[in-house]
C-alpha atoms as a PDB file:
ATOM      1  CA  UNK A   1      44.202  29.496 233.142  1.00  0.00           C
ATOM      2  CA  UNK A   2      45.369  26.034 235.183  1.00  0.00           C
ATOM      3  CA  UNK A   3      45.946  27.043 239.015  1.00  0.00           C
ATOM      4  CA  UNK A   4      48.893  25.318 240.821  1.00  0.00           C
ATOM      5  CA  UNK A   5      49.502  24.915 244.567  1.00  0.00           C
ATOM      6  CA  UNK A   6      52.830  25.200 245.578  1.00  0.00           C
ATOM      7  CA  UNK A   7      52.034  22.480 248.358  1.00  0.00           C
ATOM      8  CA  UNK A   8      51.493  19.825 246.093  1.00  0.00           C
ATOM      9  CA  UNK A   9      54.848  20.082 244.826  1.00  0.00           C
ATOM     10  CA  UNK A  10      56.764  19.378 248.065  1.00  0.00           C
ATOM     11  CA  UNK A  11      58.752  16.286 248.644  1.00  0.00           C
ATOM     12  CA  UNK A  12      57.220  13.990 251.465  1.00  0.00           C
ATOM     13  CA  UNK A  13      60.584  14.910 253.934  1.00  0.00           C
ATOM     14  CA  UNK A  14      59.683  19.095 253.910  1.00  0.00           C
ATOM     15  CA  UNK A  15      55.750  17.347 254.466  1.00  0.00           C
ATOM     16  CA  UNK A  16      56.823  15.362 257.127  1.00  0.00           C
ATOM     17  CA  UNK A  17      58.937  17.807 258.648  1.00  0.00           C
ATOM     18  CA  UNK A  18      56.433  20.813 258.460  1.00  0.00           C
ATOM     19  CA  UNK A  19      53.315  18.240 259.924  1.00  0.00           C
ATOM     20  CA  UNK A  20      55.905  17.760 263.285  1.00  0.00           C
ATOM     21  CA  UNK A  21      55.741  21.513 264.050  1.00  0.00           C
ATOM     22  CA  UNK A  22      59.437  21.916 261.906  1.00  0.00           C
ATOM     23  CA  UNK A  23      59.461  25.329 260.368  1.00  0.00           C
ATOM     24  CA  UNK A  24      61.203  24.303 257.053  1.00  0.00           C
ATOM     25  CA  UNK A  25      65.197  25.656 256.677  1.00  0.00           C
ATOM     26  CA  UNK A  26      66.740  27.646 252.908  1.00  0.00           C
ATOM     27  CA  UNK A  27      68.176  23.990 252.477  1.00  0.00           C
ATOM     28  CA  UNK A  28      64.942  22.473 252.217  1.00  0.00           C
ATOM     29  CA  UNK A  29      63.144  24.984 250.117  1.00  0.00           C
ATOM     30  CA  UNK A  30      65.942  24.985 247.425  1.00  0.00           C
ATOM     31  CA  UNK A  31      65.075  22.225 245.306  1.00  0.00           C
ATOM     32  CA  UNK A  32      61.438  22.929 246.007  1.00  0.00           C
ATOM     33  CA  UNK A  33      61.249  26.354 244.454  1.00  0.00           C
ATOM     34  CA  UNK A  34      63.713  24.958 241.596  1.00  0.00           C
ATOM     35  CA  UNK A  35      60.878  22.067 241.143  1.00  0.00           C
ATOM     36  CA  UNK A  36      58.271  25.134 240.767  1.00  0.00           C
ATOM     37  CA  UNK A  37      60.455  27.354 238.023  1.00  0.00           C
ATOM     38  CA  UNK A  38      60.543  24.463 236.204  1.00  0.00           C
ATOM     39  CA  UNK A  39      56.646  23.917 235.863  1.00  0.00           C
ATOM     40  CA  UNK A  40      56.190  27.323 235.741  1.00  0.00           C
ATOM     41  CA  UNK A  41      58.748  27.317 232.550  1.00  0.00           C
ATOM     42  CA  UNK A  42      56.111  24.550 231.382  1.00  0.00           C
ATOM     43  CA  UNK A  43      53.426  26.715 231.710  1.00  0.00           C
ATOM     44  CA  UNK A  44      54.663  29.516 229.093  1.00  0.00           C
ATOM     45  CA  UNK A  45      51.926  28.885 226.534  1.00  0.00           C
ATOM     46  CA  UNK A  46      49.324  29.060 228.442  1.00  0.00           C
ATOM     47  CA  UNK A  47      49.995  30.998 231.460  1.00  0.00           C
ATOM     48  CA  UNK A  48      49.046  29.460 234.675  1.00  0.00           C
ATOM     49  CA  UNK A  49      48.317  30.938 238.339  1.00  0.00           C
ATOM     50  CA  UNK A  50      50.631  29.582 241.297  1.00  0.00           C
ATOM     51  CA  UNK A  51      49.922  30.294 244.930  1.00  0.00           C
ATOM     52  CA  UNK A  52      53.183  29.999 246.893  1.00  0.00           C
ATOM     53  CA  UNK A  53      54.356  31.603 250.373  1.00  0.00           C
ATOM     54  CA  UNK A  54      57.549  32.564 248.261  1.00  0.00           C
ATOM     55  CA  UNK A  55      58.605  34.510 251.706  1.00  0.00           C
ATOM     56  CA  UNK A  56      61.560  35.992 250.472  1.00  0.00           C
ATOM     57  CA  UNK A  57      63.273  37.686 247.708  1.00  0.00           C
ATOM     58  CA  UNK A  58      65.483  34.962 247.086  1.00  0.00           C
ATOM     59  CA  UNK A  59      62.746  32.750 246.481  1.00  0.00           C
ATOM     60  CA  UNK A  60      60.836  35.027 244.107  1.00  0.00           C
ATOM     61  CA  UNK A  61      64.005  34.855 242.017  1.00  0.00           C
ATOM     62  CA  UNK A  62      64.513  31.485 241.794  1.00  0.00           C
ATOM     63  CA  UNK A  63      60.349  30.734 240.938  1.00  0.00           C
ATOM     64  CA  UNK A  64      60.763  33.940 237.941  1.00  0.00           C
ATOM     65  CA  UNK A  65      64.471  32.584 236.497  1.00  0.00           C
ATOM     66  CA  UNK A  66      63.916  32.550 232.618  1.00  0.00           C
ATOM     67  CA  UNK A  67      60.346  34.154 232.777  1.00  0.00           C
ATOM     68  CA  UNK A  68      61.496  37.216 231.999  1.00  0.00           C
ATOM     69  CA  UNK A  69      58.537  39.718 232.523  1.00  0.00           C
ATOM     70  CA  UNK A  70      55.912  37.230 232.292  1.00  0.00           C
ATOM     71  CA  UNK A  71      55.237  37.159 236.178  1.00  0.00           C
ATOM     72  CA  UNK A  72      52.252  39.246 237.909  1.00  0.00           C
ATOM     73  CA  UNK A  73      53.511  38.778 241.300  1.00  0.00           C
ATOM     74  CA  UNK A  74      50.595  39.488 243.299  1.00  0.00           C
ATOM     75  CA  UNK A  75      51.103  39.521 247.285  1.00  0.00           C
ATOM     76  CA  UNK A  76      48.198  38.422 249.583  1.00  0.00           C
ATOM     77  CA  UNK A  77      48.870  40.164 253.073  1.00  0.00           C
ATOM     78  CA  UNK A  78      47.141  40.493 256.266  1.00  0.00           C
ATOM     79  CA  UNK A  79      46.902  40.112 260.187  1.00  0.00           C
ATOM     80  CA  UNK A  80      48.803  37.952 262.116  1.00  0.00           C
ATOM     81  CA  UNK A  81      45.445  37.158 263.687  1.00  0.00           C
ATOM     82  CA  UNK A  82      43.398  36.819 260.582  1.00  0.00           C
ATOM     83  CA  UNK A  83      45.348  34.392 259.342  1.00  0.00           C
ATOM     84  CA  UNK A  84      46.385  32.611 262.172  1.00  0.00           C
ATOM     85  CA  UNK A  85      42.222  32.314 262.769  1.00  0.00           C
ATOM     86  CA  UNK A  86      42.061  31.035 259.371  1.00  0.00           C
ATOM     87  CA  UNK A  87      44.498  28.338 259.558  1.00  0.00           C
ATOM     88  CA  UNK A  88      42.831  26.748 262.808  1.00  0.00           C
ATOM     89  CA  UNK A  89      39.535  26.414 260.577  1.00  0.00           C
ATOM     90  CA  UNK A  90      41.481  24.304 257.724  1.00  0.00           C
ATOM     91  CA  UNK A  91      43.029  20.830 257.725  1.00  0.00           C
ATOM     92  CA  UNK A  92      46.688  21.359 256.393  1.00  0.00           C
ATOM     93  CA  UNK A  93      49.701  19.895 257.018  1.00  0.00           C
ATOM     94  CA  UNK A  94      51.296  22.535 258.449  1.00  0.00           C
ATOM     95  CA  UNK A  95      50.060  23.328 262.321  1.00  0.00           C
ATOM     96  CA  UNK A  96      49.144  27.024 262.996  1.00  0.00           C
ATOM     97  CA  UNK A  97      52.065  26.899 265.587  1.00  0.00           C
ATOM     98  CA  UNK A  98      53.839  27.647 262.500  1.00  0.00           C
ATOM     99  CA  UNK A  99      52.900  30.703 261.006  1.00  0.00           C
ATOM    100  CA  UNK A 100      55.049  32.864 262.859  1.00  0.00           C
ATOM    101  CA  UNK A 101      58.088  31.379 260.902  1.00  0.00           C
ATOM    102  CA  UNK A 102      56.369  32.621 257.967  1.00  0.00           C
ATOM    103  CA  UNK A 103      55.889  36.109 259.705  1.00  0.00           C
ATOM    104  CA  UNK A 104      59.410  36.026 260.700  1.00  0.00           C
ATOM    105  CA  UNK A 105      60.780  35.272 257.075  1.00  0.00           C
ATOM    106  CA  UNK A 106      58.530  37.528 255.309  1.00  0.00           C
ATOM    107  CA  UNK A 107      60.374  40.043 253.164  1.00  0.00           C
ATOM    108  CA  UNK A 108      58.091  42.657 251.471  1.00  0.00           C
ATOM    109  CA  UNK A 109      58.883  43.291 248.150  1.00  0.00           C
ATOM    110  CA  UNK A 110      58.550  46.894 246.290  1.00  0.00           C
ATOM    111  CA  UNK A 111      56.736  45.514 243.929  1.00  0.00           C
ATOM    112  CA  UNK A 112      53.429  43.291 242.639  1.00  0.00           C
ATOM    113  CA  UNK A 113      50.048  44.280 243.796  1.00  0.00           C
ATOM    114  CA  UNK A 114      49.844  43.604 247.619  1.00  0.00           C
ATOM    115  CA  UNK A 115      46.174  42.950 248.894  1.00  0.00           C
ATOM    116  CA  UNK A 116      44.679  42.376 251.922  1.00  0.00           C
ATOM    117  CA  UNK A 117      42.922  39.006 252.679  1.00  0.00           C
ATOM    118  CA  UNK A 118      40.466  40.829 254.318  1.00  0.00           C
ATOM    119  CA  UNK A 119      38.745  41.719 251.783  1.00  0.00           C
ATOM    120  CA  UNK A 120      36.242  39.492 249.604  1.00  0.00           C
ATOM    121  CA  UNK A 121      37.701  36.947 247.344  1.00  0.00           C
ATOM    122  CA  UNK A 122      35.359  38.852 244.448  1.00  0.00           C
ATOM    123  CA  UNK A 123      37.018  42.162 245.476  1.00  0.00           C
ATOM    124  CA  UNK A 124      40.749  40.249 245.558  1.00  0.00           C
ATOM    125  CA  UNK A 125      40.331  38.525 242.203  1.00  0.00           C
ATOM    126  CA  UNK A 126      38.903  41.833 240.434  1.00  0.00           C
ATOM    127  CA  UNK A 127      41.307  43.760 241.720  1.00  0.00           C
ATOM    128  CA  UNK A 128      43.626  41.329 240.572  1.00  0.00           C
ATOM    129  CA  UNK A 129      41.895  41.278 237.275  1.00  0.00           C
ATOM    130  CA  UNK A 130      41.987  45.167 236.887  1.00  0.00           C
ATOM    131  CA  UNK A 131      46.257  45.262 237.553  1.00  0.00           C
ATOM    132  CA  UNK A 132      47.195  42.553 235.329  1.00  0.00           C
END
């Protein structure tokens, strides 16, 4: 099954603006998450994984217009501190300084499988395997 990033379908002004410390505003994600529904309504045939921050609910609705039931929404949770630790090790474009934006806009939806990055990627992706 083809695996998307979200990232890689940002325009070069969120980019920009996320790489000079700018948490990134409703008005900038819009046409963003409307980008990603409509690759994901590209995808129907074959199915396809996306990993996106999709923060709130209103963003989870605009990524699943049109897909009907089709989506396995699975939610990948943890510390403040794990992942804060994690995103020092990488080289992203968006600074750690950042992350508590993402905290701050998290909604948690009642539903999807919710795991803990804590745990091993084997144990997330069978887990993952044995929901869906």
């Amino acid at each position: 099954m083809p695996f998307f990033d979200a990232d890689a379908f940002h325009p070069q002004a969120n980019l920009t603006k996320m790489e000079q410390g700018h948490p990134l505003t409703d008005a900038d994600r819009w046409p963003w998450l409307q980008a990603l529904n409509t690759h994901l309504r590209q995808q129907t045939n074959t199915g396809c994984v996306l990993a996106c921050s999709a923060l709130k609910e209103s963003y989870r609705q605009v990524l699943a217009e049109g897909l009907g039931n089709e989506v396995l929404w699975v939610f990948l949770t943890g510390t403040f501190e794990l992942i804060h630790t994690r995103m020092q090790q990488r080289n992203h474009f968006m600074p750690p300084a950042l992350l508590q934006s993402q905290f701050d806009a998290w909604e948690t939806p009642p539903y999807g499988l919710q795991l803990d990055v804590a745990e091993t990627v084997e144990s997330l992706v069978n887990q993952i395997i044995a929901h869906g």
